[in-house]
C-alpha atoms as a PDB file:
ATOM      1  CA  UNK A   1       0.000   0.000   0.000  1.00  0.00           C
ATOM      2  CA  UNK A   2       1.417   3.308  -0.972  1.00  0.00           C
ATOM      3  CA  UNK A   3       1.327   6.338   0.899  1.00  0.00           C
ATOM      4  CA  UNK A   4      -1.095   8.502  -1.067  1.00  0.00           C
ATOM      5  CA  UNK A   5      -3.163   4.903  -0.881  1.00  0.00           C
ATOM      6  CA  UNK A   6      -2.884   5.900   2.705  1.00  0.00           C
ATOM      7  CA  UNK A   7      -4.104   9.600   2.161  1.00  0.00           C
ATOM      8  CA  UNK A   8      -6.976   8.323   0.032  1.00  0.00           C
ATOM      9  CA  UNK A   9      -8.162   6.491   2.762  1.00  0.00           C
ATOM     10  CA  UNK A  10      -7.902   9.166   5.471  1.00  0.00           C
ATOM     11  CA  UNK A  11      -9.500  11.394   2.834  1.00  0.00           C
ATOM     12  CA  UNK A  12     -12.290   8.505   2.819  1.00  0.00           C
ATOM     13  CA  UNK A  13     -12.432   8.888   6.413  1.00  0.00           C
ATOM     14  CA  UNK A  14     -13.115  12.497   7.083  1.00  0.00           C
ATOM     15  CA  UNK A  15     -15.743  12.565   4.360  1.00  0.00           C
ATOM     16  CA  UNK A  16     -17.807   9.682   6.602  1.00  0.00           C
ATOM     17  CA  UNK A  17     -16.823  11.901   9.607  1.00  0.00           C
ATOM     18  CA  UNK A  18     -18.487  14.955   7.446  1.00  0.00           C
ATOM     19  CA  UNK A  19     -15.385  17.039   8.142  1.00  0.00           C
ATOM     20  CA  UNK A  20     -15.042  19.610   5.725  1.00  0.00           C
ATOM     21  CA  UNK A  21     -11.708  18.843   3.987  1.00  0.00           C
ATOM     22  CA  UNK A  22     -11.232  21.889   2.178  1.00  0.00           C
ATOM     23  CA  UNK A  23     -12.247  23.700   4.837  1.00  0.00           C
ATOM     24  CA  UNK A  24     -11.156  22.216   7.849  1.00  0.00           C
ATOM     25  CA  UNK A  25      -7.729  20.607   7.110  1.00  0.00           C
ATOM     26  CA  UNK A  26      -5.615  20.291   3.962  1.00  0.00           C
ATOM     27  CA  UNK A  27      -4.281  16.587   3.321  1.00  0.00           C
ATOM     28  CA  UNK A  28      -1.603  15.702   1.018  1.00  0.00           C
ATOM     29  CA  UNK A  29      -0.033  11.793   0.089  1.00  0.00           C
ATOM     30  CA  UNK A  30       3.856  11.134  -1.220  1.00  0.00           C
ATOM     31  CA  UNK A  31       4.083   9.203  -4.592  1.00  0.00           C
ATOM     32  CA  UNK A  32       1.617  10.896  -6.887  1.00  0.00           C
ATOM     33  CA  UNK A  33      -0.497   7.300  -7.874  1.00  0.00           C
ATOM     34  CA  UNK A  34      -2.951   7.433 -10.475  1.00  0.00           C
ATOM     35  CA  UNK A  35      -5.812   6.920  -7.844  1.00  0.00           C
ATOM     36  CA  UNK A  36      -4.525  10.740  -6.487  1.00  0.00           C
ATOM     37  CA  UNK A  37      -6.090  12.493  -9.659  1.00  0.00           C
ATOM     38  CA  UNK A  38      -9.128  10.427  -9.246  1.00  0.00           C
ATOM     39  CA  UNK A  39     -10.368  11.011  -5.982  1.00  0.00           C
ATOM     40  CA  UNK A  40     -12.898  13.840  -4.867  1.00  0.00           C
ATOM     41  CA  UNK A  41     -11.621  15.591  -3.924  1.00  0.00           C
ATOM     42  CA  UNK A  42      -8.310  15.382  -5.735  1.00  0.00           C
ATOM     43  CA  UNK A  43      -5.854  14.576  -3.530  1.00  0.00           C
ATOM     44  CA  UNK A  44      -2.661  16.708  -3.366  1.00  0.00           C
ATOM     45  CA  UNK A  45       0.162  14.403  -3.571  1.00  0.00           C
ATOM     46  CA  UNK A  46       4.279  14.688  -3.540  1.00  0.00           C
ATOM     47  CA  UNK A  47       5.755  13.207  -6.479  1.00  0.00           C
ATOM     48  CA  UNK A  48       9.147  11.860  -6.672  1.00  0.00           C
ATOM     49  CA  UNK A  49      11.277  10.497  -9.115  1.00  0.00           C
ATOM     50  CA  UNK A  50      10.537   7.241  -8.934  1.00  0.00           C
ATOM     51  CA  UNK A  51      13.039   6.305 -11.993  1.00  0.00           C
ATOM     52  CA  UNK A  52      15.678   8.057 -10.811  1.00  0.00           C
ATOM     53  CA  UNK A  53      15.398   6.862  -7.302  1.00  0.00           C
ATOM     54  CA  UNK A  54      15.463   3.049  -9.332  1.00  0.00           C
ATOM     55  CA  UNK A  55      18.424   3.935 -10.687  1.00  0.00           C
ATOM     56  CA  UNK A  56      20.265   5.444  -7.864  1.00  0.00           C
ATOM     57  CA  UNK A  57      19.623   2.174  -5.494  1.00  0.00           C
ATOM     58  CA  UNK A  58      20.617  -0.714  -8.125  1.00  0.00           C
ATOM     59  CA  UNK A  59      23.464   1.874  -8.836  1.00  0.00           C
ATOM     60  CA  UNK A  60      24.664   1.883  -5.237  1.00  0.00           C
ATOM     61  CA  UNK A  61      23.781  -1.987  -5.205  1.00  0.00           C
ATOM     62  CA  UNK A  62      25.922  -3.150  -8.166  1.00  0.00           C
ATOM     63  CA  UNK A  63      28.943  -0.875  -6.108  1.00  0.00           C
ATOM     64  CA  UNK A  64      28.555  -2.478  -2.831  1.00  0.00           C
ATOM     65  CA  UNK A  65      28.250  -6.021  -4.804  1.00  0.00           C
ATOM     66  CA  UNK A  66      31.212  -6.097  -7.305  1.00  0.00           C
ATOM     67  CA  UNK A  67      33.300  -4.460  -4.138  1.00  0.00           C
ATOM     68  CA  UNK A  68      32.281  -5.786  -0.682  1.00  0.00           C
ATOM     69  CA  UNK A  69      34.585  -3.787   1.064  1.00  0.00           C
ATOM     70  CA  UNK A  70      33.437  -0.237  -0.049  1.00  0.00           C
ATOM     71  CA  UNK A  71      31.724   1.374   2.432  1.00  0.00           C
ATOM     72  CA  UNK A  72      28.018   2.195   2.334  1.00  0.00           C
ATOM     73  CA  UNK A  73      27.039   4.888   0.158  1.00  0.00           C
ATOM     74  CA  UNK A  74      26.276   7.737   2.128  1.00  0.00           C
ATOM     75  CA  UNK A  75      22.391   9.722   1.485  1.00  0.00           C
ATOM     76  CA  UNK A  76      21.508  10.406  -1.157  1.00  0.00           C
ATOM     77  CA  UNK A  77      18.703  13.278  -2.072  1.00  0.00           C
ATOM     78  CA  UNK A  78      16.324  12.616  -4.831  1.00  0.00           C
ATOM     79  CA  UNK A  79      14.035  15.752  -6.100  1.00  0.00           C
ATOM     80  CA  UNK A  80      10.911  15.841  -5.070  1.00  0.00           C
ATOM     81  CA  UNK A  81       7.557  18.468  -6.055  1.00  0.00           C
ATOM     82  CA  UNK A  82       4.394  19.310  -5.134  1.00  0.00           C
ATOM     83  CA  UNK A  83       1.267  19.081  -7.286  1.00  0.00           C
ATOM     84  CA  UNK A  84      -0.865  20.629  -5.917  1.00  0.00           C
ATOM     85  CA  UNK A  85      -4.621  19.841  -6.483  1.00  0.00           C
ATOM     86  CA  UNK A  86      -8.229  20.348  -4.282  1.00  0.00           C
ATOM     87  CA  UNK A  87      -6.882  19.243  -0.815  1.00  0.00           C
ATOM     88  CA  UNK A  88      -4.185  21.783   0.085  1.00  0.00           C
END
């Protein structure tokens, strides 16, 4: 389950609670899924790079594989934005 699964849920939640989203709190999930466009209302979401965070990990994998001995990679930042939609 992702996390904007997560907000869609807790979006689900306050509507059966008759909270006022839009009004009364602003609600936003991390990962931008397809299901984030499609809710009512739309969810605000955090979208990341999810290829280039793919290709940084196997990157860092294949290093710490072909040499054992090299030390872990340290953190790494991967750009993130908001899109910003009917809940913030």
């Amino acid at each position: 389950m992702s996390n904007s699964d997560l907000a869609i849920l807790t979006l689900d939640c306050l509507k059966e609670l008759e909270l006022a989203v839009l009004r009364q709190m602003k609600l936003i999930g991390f990962d931008d899924t397809l299901l984030s466009r499609h809710t009512s209302p739309k969810l605000s979401s955090v979208a990341q790079d999810t290829l280039k965070l793919a290709e940084t990990t196997c990157e860092n994998l294949l290093a710490l594989i072909q040499n054992p001995n090299l030390a872990a990679p340290k953190q790494q930042l991967v750009p993130v934005h908001l899109i910003e939609r009917e809940t913030t």
